[in-house]
PDB file of N, CA and C in Angstrom:
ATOM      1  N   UNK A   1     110.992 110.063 144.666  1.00  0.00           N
ATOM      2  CA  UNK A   1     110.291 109.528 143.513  1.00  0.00           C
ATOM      3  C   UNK A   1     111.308 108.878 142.584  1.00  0.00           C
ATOM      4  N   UNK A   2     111.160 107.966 141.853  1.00  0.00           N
ATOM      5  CA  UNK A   2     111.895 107.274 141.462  1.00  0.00           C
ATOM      6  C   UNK A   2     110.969 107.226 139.756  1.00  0.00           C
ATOM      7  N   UNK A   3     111.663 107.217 138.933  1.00  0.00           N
ATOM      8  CA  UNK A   3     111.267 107.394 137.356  1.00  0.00           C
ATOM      9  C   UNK A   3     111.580 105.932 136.611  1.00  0.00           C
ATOM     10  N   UNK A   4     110.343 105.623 135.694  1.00  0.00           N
ATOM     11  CA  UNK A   4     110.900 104.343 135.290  1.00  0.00           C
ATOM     12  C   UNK A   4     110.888 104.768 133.538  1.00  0.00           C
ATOM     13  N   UNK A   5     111.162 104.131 132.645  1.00  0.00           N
ATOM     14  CA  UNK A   5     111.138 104.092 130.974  1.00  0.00           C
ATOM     15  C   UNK A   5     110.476 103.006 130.995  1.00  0.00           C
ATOM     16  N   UNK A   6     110.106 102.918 130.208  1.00  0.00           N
ATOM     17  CA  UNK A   6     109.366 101.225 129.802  1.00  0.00           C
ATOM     18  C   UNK A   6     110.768 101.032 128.614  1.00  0.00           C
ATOM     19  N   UNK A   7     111.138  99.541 128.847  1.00  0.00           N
ATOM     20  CA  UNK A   7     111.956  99.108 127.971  1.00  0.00           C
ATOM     21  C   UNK A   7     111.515  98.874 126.401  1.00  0.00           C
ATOM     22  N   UNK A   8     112.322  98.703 125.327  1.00  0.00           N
ATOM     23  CA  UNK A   8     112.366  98.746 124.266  1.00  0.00           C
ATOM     24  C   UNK A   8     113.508  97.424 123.742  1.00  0.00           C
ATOM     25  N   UNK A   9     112.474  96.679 122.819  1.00  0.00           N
ATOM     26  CA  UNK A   9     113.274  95.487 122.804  1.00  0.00           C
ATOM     27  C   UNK A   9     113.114  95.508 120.982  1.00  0.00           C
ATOM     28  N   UNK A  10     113.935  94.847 120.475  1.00  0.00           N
ATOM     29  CA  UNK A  10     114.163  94.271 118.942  1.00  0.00           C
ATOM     30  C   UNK A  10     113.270  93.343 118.589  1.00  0.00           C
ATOM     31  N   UNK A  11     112.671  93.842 117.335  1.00  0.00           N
ATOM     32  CA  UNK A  11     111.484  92.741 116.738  1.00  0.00           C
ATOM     33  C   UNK A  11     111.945  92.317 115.763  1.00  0.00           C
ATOM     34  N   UNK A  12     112.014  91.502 115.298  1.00  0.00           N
ATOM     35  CA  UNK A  12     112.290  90.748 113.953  1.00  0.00           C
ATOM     36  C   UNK A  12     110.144  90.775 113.187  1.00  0.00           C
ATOM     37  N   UNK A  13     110.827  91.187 111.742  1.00  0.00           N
ATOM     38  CA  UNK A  13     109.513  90.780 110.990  1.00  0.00           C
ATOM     39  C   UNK A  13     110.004  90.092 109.386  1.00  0.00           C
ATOM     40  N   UNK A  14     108.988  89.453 108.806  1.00  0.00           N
ATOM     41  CA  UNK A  14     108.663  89.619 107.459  1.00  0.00           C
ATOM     42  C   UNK A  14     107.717  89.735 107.042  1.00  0.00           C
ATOM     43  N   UNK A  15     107.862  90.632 105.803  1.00  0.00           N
ATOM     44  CA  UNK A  15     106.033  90.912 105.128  1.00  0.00           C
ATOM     45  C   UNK A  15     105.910  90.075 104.040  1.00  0.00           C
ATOM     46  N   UNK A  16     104.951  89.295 104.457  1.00  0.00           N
ATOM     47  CA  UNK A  16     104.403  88.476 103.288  1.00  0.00           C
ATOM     48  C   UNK A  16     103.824  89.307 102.248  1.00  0.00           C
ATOM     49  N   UNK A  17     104.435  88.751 101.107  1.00  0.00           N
ATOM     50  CA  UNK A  17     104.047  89.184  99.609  1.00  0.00           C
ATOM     51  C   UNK A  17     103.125  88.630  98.780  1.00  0.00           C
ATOM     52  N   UNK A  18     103.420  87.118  99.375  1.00  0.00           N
ATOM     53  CA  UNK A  18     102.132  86.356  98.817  1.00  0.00           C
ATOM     54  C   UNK A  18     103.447  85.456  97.212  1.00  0.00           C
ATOM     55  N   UNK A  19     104.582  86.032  97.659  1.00  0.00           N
ATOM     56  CA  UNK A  19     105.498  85.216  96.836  1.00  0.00           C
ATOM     57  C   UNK A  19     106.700  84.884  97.509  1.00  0.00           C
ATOM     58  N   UNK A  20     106.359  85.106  98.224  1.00  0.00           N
ATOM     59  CA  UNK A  20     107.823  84.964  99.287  1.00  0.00           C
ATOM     60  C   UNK A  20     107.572  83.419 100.393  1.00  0.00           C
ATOM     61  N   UNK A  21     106.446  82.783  99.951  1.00  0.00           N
ATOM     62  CA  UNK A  21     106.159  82.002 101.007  1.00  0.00           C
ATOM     63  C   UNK A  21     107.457  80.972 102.147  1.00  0.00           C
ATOM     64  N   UNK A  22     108.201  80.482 101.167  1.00  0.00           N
ATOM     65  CA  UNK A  22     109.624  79.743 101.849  1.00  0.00           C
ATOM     66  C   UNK A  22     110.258  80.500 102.994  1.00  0.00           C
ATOM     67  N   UNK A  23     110.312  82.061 102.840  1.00  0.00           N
ATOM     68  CA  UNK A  23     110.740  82.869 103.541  1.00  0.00           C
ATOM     69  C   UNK A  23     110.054  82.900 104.723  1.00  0.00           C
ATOM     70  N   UNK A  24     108.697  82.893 104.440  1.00  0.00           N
ATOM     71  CA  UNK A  24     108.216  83.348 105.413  1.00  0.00           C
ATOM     72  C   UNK A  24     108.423  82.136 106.880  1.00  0.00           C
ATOM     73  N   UNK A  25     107.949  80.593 105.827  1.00  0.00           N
ATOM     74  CA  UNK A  25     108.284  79.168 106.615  1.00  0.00           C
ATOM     75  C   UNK A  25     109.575  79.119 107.520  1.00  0.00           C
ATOM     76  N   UNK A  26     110.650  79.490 106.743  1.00  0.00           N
ATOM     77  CA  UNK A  26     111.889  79.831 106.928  1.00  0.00           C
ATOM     78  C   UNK A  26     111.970  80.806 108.876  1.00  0.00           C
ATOM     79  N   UNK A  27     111.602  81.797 108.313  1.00  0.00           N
ATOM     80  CA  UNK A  27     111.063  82.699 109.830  1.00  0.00           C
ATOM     81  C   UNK A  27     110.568  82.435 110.884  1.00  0.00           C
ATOM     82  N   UNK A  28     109.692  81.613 110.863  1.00  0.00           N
ATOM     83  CA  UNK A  28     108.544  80.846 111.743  1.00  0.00           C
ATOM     84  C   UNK A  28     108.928  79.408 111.945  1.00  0.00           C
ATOM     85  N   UNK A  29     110.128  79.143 111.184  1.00  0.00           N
ATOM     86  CA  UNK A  29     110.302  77.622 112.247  1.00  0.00           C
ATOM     87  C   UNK A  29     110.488  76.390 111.150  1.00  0.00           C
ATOM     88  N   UNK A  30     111.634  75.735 111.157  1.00  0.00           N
ATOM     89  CA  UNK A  30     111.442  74.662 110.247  1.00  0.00           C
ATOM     90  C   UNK A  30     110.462  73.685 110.987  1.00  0.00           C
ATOM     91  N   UNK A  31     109.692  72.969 110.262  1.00  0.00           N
ATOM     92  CA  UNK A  31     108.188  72.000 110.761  1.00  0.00           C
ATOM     93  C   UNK A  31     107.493  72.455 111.706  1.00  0.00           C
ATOM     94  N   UNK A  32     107.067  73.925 110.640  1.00  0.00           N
ATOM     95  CA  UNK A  32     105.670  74.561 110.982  1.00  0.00           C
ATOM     96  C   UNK A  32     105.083  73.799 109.687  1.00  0.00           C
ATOM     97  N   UNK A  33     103.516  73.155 110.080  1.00  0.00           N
ATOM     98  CA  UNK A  33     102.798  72.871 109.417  1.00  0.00           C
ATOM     99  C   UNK A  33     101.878  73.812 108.742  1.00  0.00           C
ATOM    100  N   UNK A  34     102.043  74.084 106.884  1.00  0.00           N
ATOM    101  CA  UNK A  34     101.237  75.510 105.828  1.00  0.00           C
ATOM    102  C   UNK A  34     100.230  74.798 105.283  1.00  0.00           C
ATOM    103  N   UNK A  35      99.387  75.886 105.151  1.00  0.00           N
ATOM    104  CA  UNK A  35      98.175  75.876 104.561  1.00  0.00           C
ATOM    105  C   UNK A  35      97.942  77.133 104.209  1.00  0.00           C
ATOM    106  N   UNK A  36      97.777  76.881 102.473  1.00  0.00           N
ATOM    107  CA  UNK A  36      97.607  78.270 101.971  1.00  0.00           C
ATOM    108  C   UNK A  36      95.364  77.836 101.200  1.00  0.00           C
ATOM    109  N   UNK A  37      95.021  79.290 101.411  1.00  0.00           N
ATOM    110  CA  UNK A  37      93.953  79.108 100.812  1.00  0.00           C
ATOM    111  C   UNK A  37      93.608  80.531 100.260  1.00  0.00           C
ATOM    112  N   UNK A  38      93.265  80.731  98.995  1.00  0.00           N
ATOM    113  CA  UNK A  38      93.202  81.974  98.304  1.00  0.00           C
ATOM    114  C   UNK A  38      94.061  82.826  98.774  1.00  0.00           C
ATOM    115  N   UNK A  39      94.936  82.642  98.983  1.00  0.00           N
ATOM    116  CA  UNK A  39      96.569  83.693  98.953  1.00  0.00           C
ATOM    117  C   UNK A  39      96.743  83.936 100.738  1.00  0.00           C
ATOM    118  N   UNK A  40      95.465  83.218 101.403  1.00  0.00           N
ATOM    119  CA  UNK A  40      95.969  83.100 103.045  1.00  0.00           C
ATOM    120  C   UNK A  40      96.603  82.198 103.669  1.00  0.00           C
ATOM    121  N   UNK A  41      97.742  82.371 104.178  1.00  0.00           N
ATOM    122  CA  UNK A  41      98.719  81.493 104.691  1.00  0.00           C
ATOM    123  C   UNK A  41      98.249  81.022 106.337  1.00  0.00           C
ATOM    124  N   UNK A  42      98.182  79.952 106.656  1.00  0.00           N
ATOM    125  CA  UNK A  42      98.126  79.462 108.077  1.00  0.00           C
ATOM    126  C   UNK A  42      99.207  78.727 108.286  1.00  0.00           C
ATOM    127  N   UNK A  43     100.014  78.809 109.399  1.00  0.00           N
ATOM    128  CA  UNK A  43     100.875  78.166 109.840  1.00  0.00           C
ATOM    129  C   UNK A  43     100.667  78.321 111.115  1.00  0.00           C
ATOM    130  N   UNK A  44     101.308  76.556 112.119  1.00  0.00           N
ATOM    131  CA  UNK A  44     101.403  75.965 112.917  1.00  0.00           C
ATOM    132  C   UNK A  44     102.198  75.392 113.278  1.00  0.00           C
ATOM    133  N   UNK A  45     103.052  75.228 114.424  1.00  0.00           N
ATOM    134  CA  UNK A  45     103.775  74.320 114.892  1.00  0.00           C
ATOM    135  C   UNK A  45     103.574  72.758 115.399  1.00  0.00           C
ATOM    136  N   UNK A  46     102.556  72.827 116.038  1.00  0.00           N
ATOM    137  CA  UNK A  46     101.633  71.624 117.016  1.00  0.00           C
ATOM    138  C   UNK A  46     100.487  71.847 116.862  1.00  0.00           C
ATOM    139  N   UNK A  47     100.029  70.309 116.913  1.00  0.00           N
ATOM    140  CA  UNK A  47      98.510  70.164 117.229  1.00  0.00           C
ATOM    141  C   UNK A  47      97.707  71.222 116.338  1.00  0.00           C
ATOM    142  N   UNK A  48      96.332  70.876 116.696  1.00  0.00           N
ATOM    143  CA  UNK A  48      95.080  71.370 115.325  1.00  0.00           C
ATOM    144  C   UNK A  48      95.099  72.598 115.483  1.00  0.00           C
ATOM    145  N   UNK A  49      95.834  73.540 116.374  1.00  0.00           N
ATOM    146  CA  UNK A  49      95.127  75.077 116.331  1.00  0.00           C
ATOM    147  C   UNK A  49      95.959  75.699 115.350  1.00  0.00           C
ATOM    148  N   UNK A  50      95.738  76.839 114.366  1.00  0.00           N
ATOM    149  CA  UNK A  50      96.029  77.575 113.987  1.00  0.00           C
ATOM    150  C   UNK A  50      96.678  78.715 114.588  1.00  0.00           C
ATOM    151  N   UNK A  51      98.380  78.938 114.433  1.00  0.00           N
ATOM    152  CA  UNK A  51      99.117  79.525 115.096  1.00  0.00           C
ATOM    153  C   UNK A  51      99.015  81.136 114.413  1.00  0.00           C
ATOM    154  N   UNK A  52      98.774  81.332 113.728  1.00  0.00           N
ATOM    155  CA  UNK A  52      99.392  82.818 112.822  1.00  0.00           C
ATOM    156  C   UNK A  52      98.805  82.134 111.374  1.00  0.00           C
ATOM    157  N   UNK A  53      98.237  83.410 111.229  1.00  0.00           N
ATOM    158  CA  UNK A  53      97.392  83.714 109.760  1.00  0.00           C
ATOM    159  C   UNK A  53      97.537  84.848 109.108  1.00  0.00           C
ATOM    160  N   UNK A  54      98.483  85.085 107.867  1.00  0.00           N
ATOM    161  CA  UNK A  54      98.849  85.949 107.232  1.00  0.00           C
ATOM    162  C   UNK A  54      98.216  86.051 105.947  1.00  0.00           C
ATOM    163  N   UNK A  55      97.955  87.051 105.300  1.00  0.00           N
ATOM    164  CA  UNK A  55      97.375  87.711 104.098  1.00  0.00           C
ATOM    165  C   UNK A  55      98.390  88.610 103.341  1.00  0.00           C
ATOM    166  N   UNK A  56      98.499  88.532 102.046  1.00  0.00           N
ATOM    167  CA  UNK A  56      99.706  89.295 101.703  1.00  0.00           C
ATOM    168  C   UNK A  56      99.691  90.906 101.697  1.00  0.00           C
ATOM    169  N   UNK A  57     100.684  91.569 102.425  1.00  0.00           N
ATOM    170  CA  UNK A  57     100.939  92.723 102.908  1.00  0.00           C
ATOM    171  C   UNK A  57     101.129  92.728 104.429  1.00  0.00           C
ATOM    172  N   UNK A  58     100.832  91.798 105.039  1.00  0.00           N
ATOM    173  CA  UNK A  58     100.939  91.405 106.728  1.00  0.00           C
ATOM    174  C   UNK A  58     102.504  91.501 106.505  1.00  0.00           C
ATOM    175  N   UNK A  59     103.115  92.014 108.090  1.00  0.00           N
ATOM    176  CA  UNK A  59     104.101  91.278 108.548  1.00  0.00           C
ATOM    177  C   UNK A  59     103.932  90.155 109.294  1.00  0.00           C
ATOM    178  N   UNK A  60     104.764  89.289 109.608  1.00  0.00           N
ATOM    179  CA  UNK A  60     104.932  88.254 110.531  1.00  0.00           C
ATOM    180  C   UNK A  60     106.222  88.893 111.373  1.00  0.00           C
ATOM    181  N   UNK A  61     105.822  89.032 112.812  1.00  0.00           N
ATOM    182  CA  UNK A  61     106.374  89.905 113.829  1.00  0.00           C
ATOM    183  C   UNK A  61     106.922  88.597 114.574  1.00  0.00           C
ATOM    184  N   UNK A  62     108.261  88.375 115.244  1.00  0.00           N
ATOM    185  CA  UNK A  62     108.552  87.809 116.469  1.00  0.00           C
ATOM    186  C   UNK A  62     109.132  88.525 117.384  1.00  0.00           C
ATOM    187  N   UNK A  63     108.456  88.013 118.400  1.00  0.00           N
ATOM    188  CA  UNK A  63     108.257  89.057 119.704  1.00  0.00           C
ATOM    189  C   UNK A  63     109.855  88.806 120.546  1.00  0.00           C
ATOM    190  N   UNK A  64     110.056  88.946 121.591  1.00  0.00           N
ATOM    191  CA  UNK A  64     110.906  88.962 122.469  1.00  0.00           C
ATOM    192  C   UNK A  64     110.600  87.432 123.241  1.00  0.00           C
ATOM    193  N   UNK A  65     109.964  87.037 123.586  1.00  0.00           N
ATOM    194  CA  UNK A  65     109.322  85.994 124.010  1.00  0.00           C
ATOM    195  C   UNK A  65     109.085  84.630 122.811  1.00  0.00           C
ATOM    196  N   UNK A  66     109.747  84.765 121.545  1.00  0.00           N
ATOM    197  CA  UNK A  66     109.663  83.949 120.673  1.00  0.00           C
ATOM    198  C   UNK A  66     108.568  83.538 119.678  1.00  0.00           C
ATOM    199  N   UNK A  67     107.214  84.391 120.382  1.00  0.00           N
ATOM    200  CA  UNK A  67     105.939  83.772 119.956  1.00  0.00           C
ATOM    201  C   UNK A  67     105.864  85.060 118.476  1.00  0.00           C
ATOM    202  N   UNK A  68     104.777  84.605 118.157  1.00  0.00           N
ATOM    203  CA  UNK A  68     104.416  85.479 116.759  1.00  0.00           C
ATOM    204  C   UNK A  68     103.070  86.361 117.199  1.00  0.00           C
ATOM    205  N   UNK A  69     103.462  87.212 116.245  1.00  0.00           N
ATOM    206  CA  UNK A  69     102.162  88.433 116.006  1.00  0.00           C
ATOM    207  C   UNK A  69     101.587  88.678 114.224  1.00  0.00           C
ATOM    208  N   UNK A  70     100.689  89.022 114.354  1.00  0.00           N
ATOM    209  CA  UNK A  70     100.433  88.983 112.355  1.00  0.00           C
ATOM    210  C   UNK A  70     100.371  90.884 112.467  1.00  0.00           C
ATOM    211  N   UNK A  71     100.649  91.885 111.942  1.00  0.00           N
ATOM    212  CA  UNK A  71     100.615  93.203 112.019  1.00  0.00           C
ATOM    213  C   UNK A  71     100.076  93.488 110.425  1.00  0.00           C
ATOM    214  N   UNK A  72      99.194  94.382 110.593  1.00  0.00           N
ATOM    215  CA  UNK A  72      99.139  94.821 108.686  1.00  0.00           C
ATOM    216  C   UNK A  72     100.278  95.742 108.513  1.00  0.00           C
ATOM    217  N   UNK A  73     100.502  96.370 107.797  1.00  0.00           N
ATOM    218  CA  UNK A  73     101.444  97.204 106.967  1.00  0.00           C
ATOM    219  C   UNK A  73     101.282  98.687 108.274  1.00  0.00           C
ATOM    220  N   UNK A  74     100.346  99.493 108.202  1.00  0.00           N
ATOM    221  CA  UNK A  74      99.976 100.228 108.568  1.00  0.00           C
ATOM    222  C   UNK A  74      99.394 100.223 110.485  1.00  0.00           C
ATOM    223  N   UNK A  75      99.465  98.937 110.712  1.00  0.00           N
ATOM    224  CA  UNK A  75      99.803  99.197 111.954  1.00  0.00           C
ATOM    225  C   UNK A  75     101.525  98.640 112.561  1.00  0.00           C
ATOM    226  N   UNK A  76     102.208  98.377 111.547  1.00  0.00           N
ATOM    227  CA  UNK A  76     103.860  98.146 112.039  1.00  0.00           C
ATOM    228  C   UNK A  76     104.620  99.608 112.126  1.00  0.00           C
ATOM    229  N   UNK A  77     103.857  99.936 110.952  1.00  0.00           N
ATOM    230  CA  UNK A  77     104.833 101.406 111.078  1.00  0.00           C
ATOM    231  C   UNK A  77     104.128 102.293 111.586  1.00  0.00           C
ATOM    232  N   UNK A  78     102.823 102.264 112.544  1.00  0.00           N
ATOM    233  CA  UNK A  78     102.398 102.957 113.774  1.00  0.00           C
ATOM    234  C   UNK A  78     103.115 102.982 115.102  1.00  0.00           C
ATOM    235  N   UNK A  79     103.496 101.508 115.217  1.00  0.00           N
ATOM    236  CA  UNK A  79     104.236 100.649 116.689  1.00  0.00           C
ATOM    237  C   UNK A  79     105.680 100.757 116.226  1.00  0.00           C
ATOM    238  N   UNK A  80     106.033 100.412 115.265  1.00  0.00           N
ATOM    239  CA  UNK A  80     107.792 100.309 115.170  1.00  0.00           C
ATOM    240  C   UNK A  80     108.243 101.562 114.295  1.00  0.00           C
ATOM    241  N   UNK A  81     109.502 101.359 114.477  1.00  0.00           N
ATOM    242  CA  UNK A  81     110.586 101.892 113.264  1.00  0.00           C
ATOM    243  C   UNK A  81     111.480 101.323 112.923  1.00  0.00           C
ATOM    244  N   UNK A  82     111.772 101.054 111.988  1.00  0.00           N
ATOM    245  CA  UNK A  82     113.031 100.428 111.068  1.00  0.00           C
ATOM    246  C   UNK A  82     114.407 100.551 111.729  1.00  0.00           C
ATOM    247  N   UNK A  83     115.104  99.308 112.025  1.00  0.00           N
ATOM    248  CA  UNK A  83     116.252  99.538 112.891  1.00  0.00           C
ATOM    249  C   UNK A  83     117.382 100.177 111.577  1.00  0.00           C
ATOM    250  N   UNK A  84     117.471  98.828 110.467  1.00  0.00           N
ATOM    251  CA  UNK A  84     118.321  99.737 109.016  1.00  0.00           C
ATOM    252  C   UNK A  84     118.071 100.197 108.255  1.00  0.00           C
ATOM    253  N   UNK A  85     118.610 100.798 107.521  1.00  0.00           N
ATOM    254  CA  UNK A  85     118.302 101.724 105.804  1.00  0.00           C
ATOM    255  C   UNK A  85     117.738 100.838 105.303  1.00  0.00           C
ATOM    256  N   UNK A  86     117.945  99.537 105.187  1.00  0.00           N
ATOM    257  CA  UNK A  86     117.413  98.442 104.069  1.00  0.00           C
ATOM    258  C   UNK A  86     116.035  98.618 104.381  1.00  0.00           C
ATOM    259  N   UNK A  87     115.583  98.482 105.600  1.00  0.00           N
ATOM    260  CA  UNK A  87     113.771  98.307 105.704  1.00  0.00           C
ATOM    261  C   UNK A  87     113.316  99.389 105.598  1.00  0.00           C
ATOM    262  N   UNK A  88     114.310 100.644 105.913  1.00  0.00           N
ATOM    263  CA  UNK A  88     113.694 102.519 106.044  1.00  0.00           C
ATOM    264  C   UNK A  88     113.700 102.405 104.131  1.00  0.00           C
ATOM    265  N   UNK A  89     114.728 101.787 103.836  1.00  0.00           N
ATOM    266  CA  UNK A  89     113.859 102.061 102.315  1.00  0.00           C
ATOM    267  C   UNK A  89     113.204 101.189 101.799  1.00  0.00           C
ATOM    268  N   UNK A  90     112.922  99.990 101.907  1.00  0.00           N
ATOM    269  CA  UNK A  90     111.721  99.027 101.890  1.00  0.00           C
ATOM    270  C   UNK A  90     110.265  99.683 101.909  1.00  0.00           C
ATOM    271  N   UNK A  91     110.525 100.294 103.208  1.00  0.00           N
ATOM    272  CA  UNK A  91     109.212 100.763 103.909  1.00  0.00           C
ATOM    273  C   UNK A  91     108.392 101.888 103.134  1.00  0.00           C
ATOM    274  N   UNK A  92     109.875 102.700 102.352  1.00  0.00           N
ATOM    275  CA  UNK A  92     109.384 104.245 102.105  1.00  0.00           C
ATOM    276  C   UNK A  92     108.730 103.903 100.610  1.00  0.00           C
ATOM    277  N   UNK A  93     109.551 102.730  99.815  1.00  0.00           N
ATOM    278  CA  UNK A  93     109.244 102.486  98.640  1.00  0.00           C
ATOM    279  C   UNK A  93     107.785 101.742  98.786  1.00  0.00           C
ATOM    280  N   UNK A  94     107.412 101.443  99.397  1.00  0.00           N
ATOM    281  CA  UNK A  94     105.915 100.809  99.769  1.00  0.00           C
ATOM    282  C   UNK A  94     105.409 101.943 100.128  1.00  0.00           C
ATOM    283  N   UNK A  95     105.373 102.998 101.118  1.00  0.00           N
ATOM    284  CA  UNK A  95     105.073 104.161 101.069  1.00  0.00           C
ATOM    285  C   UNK A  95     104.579 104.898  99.738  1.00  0.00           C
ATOM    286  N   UNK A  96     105.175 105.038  99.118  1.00  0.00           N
ATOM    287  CA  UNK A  96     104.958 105.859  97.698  1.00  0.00           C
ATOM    288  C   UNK A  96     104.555 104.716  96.658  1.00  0.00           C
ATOM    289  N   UNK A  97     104.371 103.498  96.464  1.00  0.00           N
ATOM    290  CA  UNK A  97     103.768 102.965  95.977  1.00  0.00           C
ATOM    291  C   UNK A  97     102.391 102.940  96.081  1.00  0.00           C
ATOM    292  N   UNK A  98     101.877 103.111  97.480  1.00  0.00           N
ATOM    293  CA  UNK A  98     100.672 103.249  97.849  1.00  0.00           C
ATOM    294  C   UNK A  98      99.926 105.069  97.824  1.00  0.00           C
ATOM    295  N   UNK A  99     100.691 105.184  97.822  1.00  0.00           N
ATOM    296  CA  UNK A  99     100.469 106.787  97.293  1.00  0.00           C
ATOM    297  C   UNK A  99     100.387 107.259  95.879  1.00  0.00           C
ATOM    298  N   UNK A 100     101.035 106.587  94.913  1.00  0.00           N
ATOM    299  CA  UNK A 100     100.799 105.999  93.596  1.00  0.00           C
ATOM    300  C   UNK A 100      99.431 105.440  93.362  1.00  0.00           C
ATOM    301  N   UNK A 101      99.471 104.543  94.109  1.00  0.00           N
ATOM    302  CA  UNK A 101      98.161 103.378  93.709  1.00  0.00           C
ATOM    303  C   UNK A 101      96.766 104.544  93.942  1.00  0.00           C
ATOM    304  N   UNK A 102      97.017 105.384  95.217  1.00  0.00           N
ATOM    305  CA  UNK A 102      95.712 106.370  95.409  1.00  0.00           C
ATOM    306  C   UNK A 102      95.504 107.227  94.508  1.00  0.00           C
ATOM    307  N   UNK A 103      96.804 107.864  93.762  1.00  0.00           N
ATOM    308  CA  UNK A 103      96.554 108.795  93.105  1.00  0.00           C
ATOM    309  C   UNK A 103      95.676 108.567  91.343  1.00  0.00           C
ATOM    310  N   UNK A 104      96.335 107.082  91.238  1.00  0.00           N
ATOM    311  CA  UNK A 104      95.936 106.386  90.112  1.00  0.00           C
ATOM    312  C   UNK A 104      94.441 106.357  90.061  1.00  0.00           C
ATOM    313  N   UNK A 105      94.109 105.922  91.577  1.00  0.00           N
ATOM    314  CA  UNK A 105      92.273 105.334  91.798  1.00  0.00           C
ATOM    315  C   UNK A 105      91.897 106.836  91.417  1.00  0.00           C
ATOM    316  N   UNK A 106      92.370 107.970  92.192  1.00  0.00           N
ATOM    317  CA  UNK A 106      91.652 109.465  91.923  1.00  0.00           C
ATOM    318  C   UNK A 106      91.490 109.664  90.824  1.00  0.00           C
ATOM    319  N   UNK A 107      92.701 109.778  89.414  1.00  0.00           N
ATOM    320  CA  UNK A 107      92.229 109.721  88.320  1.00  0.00           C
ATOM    321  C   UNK A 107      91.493 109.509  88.023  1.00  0.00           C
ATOM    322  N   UNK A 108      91.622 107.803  88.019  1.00  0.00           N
ATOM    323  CA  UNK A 108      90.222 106.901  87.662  1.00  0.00           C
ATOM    324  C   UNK A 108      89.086 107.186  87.825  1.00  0.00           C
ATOM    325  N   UNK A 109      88.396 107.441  88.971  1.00  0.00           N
ATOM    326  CA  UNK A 109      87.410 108.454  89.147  1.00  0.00           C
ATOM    327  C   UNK A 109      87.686 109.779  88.731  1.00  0.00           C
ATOM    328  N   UNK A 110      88.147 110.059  87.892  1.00  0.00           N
ATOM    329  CA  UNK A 110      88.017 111.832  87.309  1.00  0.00           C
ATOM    330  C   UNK A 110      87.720 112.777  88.643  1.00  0.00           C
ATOM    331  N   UNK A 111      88.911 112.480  89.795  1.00  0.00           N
ATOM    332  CA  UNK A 111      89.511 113.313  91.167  1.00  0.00           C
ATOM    333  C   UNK A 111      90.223 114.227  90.854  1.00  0.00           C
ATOM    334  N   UNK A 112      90.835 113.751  89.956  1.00  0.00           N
ATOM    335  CA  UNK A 112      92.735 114.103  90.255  1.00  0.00           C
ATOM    336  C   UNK A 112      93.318 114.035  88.170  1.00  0.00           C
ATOM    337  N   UNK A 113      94.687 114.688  88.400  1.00  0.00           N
ATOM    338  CA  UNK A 113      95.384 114.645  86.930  1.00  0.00           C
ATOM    339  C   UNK A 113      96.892 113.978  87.320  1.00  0.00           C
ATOM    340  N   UNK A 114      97.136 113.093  86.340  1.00  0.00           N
ATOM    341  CA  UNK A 114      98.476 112.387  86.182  1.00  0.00           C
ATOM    342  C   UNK A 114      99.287 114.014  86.274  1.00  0.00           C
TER     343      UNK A 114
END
């Protein structure tokens, strides 16, 4: 019997903020053709189809194969992990921001106490 691993390859991402747009252009290719509409970004390389459509809090994922993926927040850090400290604390500070933001809504509804 012979045992296999499935390989493990390096992803590059960025998470759109919804202010970061250059960055994101930047990532995806100089003369990708943008189109933003109420804070949704479309970008394209060629021709009329719509390549990748981001909303702010998406990453923009490139694969091993060069092509793109759109991931929300919460399914990147299901599938990946942070190769450096910089994104492990990126990630964690978005972490507890959003844990913030819940605890705030509980208040708000008279859930929970500051």
């Amino acid at each position: 019997m012979t045992r296999f691993r499935r390989r493990t390859f390096d992803y590059e991402a960025v998470q759109y903020t919804g202010a970061n747009l250059a960055e994101i252009i930047e990532f995806y290719g100089n003369g990708a053709r943008v189109a933003v509409e109420a804070g949704r970004v479309s970008l394209r390389k060629s021709g009329s189809y719509v390549d990748v459509e981001l909303e702010p809090g998406e990453w923009l994922v490139r694969t091993p194969g060069a092509s793109f993926i759109t991931l929300s927040d919460a399914e990147l850090r299901s599938k990946f992990e942070p190769e450096g400290s910089e994104l492990r604390s990126a990630m964690r500070a978005a972490r507890e921001r959003e844990a913030m933001a819940r605890r705030i809504e509980r208040y708000a509804n008279g859930r929970d106490e500051l």
